[in-house]
N, C-alpha and C. Protein backbone atom coordinates (compact mmCIF):
# COMPACT_ATOMS: atom_id res chain seq x y z
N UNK A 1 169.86 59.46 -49.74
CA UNK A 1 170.27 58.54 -48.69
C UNK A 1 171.26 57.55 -49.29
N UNK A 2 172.40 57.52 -48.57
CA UNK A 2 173.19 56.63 -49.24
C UNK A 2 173.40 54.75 -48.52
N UNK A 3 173.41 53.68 -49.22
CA UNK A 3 173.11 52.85 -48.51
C UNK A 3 174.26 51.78 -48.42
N UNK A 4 174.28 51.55 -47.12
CA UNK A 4 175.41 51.27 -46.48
C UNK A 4 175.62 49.74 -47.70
N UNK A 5 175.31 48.98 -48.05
CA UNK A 5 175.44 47.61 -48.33
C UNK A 5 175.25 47.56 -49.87
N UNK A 6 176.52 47.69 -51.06
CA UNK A 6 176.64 47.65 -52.33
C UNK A 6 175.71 46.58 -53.37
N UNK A 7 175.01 45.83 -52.13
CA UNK A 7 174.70 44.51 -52.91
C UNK A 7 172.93 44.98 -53.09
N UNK A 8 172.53 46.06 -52.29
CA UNK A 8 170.99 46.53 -52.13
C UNK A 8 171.20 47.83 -52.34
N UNK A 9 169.94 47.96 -52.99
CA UNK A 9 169.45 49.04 -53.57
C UNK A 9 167.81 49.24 -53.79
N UNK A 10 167.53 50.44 -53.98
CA UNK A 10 165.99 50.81 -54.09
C UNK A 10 165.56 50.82 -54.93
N UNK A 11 163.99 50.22 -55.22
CA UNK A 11 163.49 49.74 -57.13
C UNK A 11 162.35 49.98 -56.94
N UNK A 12 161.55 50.94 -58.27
CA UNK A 12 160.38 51.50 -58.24
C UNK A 12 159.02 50.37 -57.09
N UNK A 13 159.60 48.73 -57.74
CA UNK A 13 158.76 47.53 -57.02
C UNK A 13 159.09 47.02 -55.51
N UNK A 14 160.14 47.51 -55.27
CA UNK A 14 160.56 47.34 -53.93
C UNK A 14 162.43 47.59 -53.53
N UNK A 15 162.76 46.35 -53.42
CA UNK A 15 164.48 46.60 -53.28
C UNK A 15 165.21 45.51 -54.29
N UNK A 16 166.59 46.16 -54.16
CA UNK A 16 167.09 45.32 -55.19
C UNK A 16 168.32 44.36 -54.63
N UNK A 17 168.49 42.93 -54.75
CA UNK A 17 169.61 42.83 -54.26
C UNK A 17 170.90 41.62 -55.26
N UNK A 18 171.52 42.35 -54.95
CA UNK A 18 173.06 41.62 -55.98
C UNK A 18 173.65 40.48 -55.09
N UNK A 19 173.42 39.77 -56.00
CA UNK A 19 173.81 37.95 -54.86
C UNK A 19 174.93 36.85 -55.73
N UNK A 20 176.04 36.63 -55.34
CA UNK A 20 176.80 35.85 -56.22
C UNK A 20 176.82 34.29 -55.14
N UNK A 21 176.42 33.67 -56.06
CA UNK A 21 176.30 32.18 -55.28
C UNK A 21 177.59 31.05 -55.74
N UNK A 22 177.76 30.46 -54.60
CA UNK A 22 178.42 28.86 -54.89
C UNK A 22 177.31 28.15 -54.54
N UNK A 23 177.17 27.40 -55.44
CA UNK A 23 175.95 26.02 -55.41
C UNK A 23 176.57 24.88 -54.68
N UNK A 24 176.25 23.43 -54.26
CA UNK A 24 176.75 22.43 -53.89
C UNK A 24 177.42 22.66 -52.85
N UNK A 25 177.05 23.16 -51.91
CA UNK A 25 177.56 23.86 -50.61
C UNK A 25 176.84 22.51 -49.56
N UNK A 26 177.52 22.49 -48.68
CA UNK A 26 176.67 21.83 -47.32
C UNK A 26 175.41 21.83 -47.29
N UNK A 27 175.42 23.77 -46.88
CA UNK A 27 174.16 24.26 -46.25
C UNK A 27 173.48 25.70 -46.42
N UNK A 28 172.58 26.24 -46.62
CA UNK A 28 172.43 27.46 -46.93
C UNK A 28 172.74 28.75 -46.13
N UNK A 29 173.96 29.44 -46.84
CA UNK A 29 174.12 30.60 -45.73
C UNK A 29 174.58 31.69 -47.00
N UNK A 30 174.30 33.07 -46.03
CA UNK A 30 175.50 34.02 -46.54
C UNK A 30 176.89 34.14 -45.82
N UNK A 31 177.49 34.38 -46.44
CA UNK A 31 179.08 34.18 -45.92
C UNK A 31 179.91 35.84 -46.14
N UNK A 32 178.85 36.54 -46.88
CA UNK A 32 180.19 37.69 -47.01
C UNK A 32 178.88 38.27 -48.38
N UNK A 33 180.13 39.59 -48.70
CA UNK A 33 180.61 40.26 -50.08
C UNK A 33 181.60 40.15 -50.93
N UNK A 34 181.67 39.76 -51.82
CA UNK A 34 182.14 39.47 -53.14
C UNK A 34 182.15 39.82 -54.68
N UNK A 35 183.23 41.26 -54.77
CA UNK A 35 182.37 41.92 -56.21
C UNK A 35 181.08 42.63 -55.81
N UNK A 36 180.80 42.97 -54.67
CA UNK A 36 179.47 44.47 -54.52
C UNK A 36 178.27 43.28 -54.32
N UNK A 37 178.79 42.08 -54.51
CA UNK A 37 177.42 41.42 -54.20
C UNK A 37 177.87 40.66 -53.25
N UNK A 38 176.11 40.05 -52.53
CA UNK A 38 175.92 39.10 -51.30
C UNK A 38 176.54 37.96 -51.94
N UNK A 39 177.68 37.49 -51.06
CA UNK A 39 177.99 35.96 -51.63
C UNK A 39 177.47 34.74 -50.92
N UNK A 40 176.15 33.80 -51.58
CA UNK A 40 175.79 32.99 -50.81
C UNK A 40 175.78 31.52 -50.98
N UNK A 41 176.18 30.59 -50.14
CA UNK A 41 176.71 29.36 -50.10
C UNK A 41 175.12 28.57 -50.62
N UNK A 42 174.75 28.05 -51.23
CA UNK A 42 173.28 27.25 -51.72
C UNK A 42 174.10 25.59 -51.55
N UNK A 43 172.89 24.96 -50.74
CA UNK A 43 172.76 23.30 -50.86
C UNK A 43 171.81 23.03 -52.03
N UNK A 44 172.14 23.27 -53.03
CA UNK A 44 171.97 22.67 -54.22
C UNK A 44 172.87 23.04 -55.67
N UNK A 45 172.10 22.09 -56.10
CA UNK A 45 173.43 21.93 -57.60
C UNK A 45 172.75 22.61 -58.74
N UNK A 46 173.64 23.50 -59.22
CA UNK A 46 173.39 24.23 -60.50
C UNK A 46 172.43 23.41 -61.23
N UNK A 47 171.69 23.33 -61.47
CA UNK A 47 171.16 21.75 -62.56
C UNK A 47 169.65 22.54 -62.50
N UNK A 48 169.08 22.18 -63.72
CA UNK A 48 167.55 22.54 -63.88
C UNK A 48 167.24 23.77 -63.17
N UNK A 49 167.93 24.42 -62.73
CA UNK A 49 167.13 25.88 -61.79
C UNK A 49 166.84 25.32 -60.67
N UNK A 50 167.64 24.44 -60.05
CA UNK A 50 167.81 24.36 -58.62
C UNK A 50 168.60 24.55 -57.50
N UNK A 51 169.34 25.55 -58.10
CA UNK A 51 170.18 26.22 -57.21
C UNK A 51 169.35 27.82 -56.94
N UNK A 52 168.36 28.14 -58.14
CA UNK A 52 168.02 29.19 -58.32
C UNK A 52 166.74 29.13 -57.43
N UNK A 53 165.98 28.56 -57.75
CA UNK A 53 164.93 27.89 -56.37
C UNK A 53 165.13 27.96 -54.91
N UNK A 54 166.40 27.56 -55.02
CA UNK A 54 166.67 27.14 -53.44
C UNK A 54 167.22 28.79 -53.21
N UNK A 55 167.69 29.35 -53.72
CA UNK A 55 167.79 30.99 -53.83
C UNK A 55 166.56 31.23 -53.19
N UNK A 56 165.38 31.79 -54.28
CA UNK A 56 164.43 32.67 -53.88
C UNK A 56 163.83 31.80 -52.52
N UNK A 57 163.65 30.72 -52.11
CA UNK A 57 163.05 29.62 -51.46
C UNK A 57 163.53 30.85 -49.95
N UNK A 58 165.03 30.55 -49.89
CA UNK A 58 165.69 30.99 -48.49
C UNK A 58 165.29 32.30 -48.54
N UNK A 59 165.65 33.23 -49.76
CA UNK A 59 165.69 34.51 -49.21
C UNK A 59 164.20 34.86 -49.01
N UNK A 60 163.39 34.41 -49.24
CA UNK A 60 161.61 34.05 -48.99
C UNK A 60 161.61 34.08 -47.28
N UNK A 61 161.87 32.94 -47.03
CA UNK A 61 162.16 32.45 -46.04
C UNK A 61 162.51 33.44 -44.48
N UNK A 62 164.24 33.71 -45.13
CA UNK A 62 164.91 34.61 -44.20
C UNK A 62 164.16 36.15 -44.15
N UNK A 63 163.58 36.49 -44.78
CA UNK A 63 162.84 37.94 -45.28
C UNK A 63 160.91 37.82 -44.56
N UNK A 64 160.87 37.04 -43.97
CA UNK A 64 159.36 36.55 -43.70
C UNK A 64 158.55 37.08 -45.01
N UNK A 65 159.10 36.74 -46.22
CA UNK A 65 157.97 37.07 -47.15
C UNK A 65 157.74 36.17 -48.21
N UNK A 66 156.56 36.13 -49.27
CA UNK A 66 156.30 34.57 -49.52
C UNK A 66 156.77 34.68 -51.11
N UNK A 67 157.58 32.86 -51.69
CA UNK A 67 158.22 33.43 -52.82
C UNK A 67 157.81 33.88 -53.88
N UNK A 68 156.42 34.30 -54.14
CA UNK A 68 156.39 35.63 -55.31
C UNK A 68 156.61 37.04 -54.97
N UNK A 69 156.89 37.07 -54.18
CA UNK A 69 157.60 38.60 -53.71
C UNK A 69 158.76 38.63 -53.68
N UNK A 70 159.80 37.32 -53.93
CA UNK A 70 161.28 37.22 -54.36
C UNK A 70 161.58 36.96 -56.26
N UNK A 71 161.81 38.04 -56.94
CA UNK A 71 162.02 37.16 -58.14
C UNK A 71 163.43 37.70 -58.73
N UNK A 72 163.60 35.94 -59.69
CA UNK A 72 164.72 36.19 -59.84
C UNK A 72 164.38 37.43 -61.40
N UNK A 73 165.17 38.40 -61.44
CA UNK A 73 165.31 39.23 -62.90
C UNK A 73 166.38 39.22 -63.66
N UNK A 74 167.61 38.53 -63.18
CA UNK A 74 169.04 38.71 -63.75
C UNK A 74 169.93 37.77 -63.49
N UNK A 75 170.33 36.69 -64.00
CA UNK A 75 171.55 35.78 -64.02
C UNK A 75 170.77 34.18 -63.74
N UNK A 76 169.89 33.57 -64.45
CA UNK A 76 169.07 32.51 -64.28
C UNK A 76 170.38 31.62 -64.67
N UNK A 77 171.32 32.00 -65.64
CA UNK A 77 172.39 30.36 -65.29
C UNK A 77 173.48 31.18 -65.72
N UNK A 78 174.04 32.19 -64.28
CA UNK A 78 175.20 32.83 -63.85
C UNK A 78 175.22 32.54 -62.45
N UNK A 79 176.38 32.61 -61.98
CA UNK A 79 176.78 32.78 -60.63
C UNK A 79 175.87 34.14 -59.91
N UNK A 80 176.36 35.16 -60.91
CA UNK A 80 175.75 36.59 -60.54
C UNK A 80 174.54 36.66 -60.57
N UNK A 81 174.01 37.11 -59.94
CA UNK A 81 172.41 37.49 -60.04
C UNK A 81 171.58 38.65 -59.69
N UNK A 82 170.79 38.97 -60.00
CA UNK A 82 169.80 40.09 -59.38
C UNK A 82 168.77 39.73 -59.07
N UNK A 83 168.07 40.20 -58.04
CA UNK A 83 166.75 39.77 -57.32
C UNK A 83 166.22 40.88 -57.32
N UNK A 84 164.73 40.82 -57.85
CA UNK A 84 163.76 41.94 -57.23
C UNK A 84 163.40 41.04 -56.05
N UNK A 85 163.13 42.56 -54.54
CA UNK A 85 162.41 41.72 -53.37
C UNK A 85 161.14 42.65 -53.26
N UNK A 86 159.98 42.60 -53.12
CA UNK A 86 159.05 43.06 -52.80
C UNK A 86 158.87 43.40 -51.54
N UNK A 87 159.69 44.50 -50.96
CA UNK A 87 159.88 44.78 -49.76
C UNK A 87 160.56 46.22 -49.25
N UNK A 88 160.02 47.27 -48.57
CA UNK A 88 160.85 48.29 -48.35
C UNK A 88 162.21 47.66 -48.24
N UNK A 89 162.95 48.51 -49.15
CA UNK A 89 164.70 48.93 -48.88
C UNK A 89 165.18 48.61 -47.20
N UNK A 90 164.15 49.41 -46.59
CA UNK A 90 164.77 49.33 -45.26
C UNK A 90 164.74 48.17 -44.70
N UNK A 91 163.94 47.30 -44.67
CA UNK A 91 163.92 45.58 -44.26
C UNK A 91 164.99 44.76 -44.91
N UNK A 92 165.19 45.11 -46.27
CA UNK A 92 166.41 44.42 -46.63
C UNK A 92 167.54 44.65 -45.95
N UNK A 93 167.85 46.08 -45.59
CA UNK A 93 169.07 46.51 -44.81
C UNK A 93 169.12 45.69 -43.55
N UNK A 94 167.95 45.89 -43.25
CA UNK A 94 167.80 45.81 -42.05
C UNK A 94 168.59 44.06 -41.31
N UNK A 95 168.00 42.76 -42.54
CA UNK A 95 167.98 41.80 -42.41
C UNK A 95 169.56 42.21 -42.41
N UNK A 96 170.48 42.60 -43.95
CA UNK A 96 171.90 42.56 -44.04
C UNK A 96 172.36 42.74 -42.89
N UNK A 97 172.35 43.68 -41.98
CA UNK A 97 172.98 44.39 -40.41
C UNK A 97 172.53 43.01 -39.71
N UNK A 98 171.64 42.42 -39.96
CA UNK A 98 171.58 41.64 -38.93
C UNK A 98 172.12 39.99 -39.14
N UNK A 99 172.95 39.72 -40.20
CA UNK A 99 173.48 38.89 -40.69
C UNK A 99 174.99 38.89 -40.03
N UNK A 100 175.37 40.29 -39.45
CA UNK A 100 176.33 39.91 -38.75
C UNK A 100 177.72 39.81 -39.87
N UNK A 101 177.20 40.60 -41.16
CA UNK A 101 178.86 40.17 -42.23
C UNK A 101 179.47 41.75 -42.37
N UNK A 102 180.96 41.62 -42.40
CA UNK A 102 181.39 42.45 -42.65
C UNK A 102 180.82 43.00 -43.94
N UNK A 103 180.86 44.72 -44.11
CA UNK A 103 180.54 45.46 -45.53
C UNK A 103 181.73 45.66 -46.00
């Protein structure tokens, strides 16, 4: 099965997703793709792992699932990142399609 959205993918623990953030943003959104990953706007500032927080916090959030089933595995003080989500593949898609962003 090939999957429509470069930034998700399927992981023995659930799905995988590739997220490049700007911190110090307004307000929390996704805005797009950028480099194969979700590019997402965070209201908070790089500082102490609180931009990274406010990461798993939303995508917790937006995913109805609670944040130990979001973790971060890849880029703790990069822009780039990887997330394990504890969640069929297909719900992740599912949420992306429904975000309304161009692929």
């Amino acid at each position: 099965m090939s999957v429509p959205w470069p930034c998700a993918a399927a992981s023995a623990d659930g799905a995988q997703l590739l997220v490049s953030v700007i911190p110090n943003a307004k307000r929390i959104e996704a805005v797009g793709l950028h480099d194969g990953c979700l590019r997402v706007r965070l209201a908070a500032p790089a500082l102490e792992g609180r931009a990274n927080d406010a990461l798993v916090a939303w995508l917790a959030g937006e995913l109805k699932l609670t944040r130990r089933q979001v973790v971060l595995k890849q880029g703790a003080s990069s822009r780039r990142k990887r997330l394990l989500i504890e969640c069929p593949l297909a719900q992740l898609l599912a949420w992306l399609d429904g975000l309304g962003l161009p692929r």
